[in-house]
C-alpha atoms as a PDB file:
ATOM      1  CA  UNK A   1      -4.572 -13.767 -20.227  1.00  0.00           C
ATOM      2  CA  UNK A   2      -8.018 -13.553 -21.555  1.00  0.00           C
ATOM      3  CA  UNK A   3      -9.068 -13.427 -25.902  1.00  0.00           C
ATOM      4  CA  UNK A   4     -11.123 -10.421 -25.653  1.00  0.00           C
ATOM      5  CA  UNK A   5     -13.460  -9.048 -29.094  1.00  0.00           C
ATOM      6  CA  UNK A   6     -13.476  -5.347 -29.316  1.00  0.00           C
ATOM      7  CA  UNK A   7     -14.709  -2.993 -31.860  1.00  0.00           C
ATOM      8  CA  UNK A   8     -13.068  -0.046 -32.760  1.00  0.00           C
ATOM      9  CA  UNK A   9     -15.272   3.073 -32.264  1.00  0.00           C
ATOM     10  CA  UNK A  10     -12.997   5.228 -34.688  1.00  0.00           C
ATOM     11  CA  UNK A  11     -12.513   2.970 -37.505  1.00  0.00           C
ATOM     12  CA  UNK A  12     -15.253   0.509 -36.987  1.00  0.00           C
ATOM     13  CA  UNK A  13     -12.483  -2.606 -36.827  1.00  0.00           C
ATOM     14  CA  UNK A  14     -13.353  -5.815 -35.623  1.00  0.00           C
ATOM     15  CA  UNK A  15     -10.986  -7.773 -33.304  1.00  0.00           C
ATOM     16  CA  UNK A  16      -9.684 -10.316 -30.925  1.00  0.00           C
ATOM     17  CA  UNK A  17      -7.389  -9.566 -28.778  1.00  0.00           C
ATOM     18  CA  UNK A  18      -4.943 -10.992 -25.459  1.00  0.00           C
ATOM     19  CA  UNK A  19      -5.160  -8.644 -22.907  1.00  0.00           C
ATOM     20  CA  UNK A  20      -3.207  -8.716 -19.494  1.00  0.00           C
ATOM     21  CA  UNK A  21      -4.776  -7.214 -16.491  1.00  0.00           C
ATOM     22  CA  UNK A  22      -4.583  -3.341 -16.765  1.00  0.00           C
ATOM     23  CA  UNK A  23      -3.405  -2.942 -19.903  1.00  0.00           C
ATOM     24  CA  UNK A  24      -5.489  -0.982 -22.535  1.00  0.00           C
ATOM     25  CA  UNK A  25      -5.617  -2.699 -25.882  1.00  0.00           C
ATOM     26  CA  UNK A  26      -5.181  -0.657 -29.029  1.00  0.00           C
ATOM     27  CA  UNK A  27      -6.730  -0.741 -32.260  1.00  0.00           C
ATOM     28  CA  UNK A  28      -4.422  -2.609 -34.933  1.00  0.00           C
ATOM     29  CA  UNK A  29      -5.750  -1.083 -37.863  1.00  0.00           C
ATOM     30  CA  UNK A  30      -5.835   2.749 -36.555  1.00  0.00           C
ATOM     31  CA  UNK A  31      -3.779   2.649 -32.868  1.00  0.00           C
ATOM     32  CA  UNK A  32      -6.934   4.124 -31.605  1.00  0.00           C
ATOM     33  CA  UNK A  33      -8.192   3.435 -27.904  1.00  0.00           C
ATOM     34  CA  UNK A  34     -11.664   3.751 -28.134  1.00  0.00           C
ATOM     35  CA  UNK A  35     -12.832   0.529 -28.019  1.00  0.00           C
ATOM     36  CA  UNK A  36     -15.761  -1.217 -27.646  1.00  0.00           C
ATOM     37  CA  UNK A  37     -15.524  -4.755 -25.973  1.00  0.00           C
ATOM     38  CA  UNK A  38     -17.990  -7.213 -27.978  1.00  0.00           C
ATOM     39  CA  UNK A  39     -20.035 -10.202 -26.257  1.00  0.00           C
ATOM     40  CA  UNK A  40     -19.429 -13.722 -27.346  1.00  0.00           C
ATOM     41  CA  UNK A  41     -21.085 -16.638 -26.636  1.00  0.00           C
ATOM     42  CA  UNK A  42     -18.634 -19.152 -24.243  1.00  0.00           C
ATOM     43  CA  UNK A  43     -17.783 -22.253 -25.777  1.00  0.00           C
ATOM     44  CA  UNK A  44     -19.333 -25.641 -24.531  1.00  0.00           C
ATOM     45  CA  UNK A  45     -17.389 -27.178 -21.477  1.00  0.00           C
ATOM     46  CA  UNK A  46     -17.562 -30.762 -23.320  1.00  0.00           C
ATOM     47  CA  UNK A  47     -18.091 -32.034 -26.384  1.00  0.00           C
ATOM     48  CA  UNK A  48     -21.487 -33.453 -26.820  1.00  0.00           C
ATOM     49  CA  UNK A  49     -22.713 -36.278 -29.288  1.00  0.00           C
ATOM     50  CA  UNK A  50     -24.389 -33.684 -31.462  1.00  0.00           C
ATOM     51  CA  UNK A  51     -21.605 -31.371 -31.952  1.00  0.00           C
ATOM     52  CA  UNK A  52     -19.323 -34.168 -33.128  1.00  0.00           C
ATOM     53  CA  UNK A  53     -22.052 -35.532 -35.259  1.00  0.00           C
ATOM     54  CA  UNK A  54     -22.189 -32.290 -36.784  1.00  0.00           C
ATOM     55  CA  UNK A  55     -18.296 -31.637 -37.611  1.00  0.00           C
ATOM     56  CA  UNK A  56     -17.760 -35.438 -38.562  1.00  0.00           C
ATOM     57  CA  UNK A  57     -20.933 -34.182 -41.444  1.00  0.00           C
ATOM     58  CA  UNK A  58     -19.191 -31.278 -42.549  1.00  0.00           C
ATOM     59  CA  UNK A  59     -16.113 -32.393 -42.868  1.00  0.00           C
ATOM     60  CA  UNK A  60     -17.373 -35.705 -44.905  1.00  0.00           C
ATOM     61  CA  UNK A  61     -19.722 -33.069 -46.788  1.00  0.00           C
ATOM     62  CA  UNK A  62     -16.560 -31.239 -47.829  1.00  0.00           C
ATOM     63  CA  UNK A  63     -14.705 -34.923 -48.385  1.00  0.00           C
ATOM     64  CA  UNK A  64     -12.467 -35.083 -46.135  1.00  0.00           C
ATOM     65  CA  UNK A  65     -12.445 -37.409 -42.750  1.00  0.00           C
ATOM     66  CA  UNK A  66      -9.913 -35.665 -40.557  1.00  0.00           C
ATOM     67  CA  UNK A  67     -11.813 -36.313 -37.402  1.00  0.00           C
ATOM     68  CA  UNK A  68     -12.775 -40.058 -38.166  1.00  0.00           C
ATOM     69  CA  UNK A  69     -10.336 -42.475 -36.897  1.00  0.00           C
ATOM     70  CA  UNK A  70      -8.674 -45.051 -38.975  1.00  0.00           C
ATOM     71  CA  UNK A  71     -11.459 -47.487 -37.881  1.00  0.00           C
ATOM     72  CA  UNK A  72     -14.191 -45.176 -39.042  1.00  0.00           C
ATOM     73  CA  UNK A  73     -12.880 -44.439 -42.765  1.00  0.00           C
ATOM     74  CA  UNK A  74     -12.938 -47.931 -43.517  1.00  0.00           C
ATOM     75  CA  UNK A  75     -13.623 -48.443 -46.924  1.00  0.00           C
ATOM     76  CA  UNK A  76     -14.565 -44.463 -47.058  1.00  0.00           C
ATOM     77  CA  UNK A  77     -11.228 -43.153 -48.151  1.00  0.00           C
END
């Protein structure tokens, strides 16, 4: 099942949502159908030196090193 993004038209709700083939997703907020589906941007098919570069930053810029390994933190932690 595909994560769809809709907008509701009645209540102006933002959303993600599973959807099955066929079925018609409802609002959560209102139960209104009137949706309208929202374009994302697909997520990168690997991970690339520069997008780990820049999570390994901002998590050590908010002090943590969750995504280092134990080799990494050395003497950091």
């Amino acid at each position: 099942m595909p994560l769809y993004s809709y907008r509701c038209t009645a209540c102006d709700h933002a959303f993600e949502t599973l959807v099955r083939s066929g079925d018609t997703p409802a609002c959560p907020s209102c139960g209104a159908q009137t949706l309208d589906r929202l374009l994302s941007t697909p997520a990168p098919q690997m991970k690339s030196g520069r997008v780990i570069a820049s999570g390994r930053a901002a998590a050590a810029k908010e002090g943590h090193f969750s995504n280092y390994s134990k080799a990494e933190t050395k003497g950091k932690v």
